[in-house]
PDB file of N, CA and C in Angstrom:
ATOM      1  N   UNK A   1     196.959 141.067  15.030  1.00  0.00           N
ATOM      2  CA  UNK A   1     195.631 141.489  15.470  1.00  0.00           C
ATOM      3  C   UNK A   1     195.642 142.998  15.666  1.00  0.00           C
ATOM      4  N   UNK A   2     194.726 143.459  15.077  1.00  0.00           N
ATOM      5  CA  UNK A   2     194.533 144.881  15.284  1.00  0.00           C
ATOM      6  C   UNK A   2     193.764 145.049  16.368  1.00  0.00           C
ATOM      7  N   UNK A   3     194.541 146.593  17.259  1.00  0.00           N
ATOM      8  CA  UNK A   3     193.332 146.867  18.392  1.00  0.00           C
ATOM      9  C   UNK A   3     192.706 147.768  18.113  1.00  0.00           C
ATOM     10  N   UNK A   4     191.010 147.478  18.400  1.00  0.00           N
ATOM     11  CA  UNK A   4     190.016 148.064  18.384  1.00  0.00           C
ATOM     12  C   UNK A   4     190.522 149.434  17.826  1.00  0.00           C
ATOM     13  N   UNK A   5     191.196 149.932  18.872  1.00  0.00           N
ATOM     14  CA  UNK A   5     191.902 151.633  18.824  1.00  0.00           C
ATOM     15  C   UNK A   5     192.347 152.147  17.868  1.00  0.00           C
ATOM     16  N   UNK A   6     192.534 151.473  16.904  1.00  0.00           N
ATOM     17  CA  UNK A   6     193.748 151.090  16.133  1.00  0.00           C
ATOM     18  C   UNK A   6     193.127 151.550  14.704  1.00  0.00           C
ATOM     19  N   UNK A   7     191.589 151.016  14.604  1.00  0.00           N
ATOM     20  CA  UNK A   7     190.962 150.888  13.528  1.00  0.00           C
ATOM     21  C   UNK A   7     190.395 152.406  12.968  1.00  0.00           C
ATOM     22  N   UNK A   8     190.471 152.215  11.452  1.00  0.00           N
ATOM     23  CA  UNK A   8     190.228 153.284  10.418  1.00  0.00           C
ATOM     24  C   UNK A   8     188.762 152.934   9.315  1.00  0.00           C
ATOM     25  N   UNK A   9     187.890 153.900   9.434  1.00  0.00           N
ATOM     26  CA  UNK A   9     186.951 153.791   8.434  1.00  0.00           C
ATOM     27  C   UNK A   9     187.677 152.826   7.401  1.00  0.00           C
ATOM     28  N   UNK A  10     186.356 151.418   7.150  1.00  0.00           N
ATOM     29  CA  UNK A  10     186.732 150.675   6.194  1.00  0.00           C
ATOM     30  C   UNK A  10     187.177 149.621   6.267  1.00  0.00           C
ATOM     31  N   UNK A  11     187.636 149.524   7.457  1.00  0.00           N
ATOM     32  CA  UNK A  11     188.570 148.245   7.717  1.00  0.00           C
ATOM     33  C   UNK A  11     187.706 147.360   7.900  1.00  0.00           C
ATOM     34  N   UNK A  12     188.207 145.496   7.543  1.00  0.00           N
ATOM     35  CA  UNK A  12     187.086 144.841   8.011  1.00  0.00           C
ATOM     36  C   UNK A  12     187.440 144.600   9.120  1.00  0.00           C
ATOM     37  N   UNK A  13     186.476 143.660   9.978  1.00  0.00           N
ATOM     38  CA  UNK A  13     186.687 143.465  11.615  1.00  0.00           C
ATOM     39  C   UNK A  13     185.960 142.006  11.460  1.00  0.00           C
ATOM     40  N   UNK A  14     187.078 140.889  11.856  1.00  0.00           N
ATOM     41  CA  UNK A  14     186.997 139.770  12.332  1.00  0.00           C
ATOM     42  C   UNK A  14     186.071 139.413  13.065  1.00  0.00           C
ATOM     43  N   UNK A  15     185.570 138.342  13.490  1.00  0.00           N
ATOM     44  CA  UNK A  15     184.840 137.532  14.769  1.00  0.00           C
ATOM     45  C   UNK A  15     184.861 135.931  14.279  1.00  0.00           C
ATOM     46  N   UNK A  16     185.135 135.546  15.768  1.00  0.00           N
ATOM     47  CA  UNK A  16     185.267 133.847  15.232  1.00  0.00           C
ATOM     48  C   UNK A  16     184.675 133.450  16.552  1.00  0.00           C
ATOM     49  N   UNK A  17     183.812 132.021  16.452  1.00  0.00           N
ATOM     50  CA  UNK A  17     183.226 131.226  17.671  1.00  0.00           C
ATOM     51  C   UNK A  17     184.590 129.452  16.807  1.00  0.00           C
ATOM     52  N   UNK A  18     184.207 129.006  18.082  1.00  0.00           N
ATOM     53  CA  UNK A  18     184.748 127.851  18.377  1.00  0.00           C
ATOM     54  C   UNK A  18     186.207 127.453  17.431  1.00  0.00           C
ATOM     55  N   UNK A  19     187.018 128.533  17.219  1.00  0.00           N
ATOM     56  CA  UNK A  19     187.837 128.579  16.590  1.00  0.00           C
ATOM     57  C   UNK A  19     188.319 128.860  16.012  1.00  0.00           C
ATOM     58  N   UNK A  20     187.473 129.309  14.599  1.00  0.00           N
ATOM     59  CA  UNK A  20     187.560 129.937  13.401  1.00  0.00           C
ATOM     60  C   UNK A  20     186.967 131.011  13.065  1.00  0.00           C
ATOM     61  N   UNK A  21     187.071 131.883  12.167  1.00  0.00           N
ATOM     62  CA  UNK A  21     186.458 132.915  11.734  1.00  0.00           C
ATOM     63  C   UNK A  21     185.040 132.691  11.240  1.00  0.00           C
ATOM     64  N   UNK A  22     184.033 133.398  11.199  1.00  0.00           N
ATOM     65  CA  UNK A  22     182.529 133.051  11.025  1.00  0.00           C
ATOM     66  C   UNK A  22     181.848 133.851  10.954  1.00  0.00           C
ATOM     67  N   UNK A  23     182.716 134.979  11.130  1.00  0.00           N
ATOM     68  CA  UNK A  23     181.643 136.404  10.609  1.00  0.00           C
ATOM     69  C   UNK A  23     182.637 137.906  10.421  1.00  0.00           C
ATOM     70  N   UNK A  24     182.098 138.737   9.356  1.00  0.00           N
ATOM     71  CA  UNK A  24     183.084 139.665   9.067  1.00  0.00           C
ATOM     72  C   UNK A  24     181.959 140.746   9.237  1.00  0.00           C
ATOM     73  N   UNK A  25     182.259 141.931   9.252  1.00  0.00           N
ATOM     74  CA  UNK A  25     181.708 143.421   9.562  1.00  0.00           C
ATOM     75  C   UNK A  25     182.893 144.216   8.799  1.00  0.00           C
ATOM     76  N   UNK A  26     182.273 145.414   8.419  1.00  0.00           N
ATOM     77  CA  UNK A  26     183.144 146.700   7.779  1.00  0.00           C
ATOM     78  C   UNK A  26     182.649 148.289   9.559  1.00  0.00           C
ATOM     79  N   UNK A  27     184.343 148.236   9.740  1.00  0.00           N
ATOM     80  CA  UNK A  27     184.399 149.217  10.713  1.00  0.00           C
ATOM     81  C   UNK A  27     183.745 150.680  10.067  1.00  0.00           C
ATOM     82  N   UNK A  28     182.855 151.470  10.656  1.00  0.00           N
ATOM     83  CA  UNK A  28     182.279 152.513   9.948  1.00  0.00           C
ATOM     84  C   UNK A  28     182.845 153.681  11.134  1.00  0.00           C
ATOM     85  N   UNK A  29     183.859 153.356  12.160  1.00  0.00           N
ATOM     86  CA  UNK A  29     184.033 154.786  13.076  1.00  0.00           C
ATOM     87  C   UNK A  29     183.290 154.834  14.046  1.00  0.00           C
ATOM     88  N   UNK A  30     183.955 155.486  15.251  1.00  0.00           N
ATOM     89  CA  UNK A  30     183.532 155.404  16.659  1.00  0.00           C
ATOM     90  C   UNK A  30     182.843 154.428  17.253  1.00  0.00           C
ATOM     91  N   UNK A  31     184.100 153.312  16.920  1.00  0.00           N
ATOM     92  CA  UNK A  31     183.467 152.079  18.020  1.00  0.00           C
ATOM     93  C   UNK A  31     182.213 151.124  16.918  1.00  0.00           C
ATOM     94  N   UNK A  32     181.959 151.715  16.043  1.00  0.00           N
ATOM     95  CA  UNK A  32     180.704 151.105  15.297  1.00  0.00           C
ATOM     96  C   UNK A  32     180.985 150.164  13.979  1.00  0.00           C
ATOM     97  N   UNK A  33     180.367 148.791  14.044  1.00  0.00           N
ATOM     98  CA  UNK A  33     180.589 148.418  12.239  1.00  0.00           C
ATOM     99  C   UNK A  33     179.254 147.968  11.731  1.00  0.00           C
ATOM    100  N   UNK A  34     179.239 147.710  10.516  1.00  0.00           N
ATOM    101  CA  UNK A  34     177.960 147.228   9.703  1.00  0.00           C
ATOM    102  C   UNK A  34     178.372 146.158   9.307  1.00  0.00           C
ATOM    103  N   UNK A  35     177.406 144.554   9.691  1.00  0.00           N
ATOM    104  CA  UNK A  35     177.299 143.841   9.320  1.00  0.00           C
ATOM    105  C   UNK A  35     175.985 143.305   9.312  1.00  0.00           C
ATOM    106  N   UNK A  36     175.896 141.874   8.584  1.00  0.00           N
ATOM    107  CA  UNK A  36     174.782 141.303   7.955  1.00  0.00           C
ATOM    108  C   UNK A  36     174.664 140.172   8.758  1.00  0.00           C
ATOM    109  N   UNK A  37     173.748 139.660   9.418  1.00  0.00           N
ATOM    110  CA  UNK A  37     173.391 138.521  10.133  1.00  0.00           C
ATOM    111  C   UNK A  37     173.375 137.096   9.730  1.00  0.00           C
ATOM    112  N   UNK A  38     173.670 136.474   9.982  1.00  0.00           N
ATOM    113  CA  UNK A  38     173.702 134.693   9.121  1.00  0.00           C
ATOM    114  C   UNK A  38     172.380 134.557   8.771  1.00  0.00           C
ATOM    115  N   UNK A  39     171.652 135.036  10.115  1.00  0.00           N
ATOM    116  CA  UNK A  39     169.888 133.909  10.008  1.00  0.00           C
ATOM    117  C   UNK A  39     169.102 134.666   8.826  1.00  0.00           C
ATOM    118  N   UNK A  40     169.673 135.593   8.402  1.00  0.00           N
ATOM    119  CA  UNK A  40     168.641 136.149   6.984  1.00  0.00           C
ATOM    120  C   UNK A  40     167.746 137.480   7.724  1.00  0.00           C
ATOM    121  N   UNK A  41     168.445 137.890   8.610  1.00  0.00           N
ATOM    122  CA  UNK A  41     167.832 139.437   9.072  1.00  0.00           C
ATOM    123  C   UNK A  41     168.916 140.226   8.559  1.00  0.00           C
ATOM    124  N   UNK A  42     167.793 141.982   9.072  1.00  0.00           N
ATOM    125  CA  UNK A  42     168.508 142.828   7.786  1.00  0.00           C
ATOM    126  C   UNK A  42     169.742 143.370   8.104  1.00  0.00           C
ATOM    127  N   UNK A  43     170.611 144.235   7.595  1.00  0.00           N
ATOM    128  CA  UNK A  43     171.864 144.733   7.804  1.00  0.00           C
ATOM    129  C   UNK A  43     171.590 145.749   9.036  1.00  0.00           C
ATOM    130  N   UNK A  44     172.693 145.538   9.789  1.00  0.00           N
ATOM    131  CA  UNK A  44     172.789 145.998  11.147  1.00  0.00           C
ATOM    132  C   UNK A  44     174.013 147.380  11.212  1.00  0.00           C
ATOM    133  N   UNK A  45     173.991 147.766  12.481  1.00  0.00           N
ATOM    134  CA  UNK A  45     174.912 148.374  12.635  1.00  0.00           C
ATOM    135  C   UNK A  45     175.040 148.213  14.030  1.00  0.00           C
ATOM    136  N   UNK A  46     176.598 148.147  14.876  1.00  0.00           N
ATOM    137  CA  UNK A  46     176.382 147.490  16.147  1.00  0.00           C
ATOM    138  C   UNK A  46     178.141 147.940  16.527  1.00  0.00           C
ATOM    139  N   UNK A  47     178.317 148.186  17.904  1.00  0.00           N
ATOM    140  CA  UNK A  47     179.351 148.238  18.493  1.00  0.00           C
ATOM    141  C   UNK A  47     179.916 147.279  18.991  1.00  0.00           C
ATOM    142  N   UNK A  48     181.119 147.670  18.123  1.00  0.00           N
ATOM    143  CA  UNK A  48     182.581 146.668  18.739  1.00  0.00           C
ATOM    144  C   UNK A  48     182.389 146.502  20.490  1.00  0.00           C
ATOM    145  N   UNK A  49     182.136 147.144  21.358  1.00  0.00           N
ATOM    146  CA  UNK A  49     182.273 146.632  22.891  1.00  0.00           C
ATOM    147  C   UNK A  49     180.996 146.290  23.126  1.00  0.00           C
ATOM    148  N   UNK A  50     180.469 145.774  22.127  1.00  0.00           N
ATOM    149  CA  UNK A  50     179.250 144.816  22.857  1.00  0.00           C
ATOM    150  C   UNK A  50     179.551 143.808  23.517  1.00  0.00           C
ATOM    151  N   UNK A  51     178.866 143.156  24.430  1.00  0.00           N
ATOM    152  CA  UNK A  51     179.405 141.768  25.180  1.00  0.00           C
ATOM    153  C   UNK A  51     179.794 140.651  24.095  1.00  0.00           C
ATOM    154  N   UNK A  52     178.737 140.685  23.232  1.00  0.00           N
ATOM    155  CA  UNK A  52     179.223 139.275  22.598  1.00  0.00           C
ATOM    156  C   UNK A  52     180.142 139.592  21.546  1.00  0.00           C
ATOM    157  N   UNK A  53     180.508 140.916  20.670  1.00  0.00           N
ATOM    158  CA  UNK A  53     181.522 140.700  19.164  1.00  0.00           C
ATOM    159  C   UNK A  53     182.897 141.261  20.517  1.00  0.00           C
ATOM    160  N   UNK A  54     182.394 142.416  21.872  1.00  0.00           N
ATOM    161  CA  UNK A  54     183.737 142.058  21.970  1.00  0.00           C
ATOM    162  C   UNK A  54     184.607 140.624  22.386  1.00  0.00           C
ATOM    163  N   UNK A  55     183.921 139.922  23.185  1.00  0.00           N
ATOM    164  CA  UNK A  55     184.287 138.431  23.045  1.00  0.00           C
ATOM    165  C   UNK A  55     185.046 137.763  22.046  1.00  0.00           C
ATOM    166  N   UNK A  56     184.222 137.840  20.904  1.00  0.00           N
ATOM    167  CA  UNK A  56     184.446 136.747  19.733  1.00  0.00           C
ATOM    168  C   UNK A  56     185.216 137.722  18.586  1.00  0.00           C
ATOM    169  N   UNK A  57     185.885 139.008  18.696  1.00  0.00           N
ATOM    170  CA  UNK A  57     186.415 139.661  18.112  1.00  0.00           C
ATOM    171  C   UNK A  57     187.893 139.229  17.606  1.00  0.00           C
ATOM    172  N   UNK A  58     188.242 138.650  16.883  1.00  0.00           N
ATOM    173  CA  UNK A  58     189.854 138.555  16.285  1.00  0.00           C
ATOM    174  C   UNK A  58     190.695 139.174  16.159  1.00  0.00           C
ATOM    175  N   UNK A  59     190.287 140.095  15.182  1.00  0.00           N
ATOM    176  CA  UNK A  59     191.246 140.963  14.455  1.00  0.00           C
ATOM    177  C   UNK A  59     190.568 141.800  13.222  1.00  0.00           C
ATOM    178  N   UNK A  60     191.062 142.771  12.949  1.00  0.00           N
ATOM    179  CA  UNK A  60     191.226 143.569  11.409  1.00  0.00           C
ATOM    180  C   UNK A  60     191.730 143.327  10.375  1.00  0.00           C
ATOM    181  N   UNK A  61     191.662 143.619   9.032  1.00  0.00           N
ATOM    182  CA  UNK A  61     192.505 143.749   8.288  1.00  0.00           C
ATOM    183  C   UNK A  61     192.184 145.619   7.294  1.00  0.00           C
ATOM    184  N   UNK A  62     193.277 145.882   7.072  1.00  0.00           N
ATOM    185  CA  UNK A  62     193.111 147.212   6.469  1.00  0.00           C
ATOM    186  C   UNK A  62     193.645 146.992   4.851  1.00  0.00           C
ATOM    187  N   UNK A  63     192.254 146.678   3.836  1.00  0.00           N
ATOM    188  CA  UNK A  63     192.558 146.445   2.508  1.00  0.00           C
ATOM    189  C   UNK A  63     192.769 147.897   2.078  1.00  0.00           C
ATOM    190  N   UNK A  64     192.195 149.217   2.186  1.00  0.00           N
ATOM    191  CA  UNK A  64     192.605 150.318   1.247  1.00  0.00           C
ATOM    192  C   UNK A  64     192.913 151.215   2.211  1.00  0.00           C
ATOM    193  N   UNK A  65     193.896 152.359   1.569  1.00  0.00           N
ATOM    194  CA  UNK A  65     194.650 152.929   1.784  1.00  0.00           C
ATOM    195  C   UNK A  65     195.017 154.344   1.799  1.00  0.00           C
TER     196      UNK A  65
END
């Protein structure tokens, strides 16, 4: 698991409810990522220490380099 701190433009950023993974975001820098909503609203942009993604936050992965 990557910490928050940790993260580099690009990276994706995990979130999982009741177990599993269920939603992904791309980290864009200072605390911030862009993701897309399930229910069919538009692309967001939203901070990692929000109450609810920091909650349901997993982990990172860093595909490029």
């Amino acid at each position: 698991r990557r910490a928050p701190e940790r993260l580099a433009t690009a990276d994706l950023v995990f979130f999982a409810s009741a177990g599993s993974v269920d939603h992904v975001g791309i980290y864009v820098g200072q605390g911030r990522f862009v993701h897309a909503p399930s229910g069919g609203g538009s692309v967001r942009l939203d901070h990692l220490d929000g109450p609810y993604w920091r909650e349901h936050y997993v982990g990172a992965r860093r595909l490029l380099r």
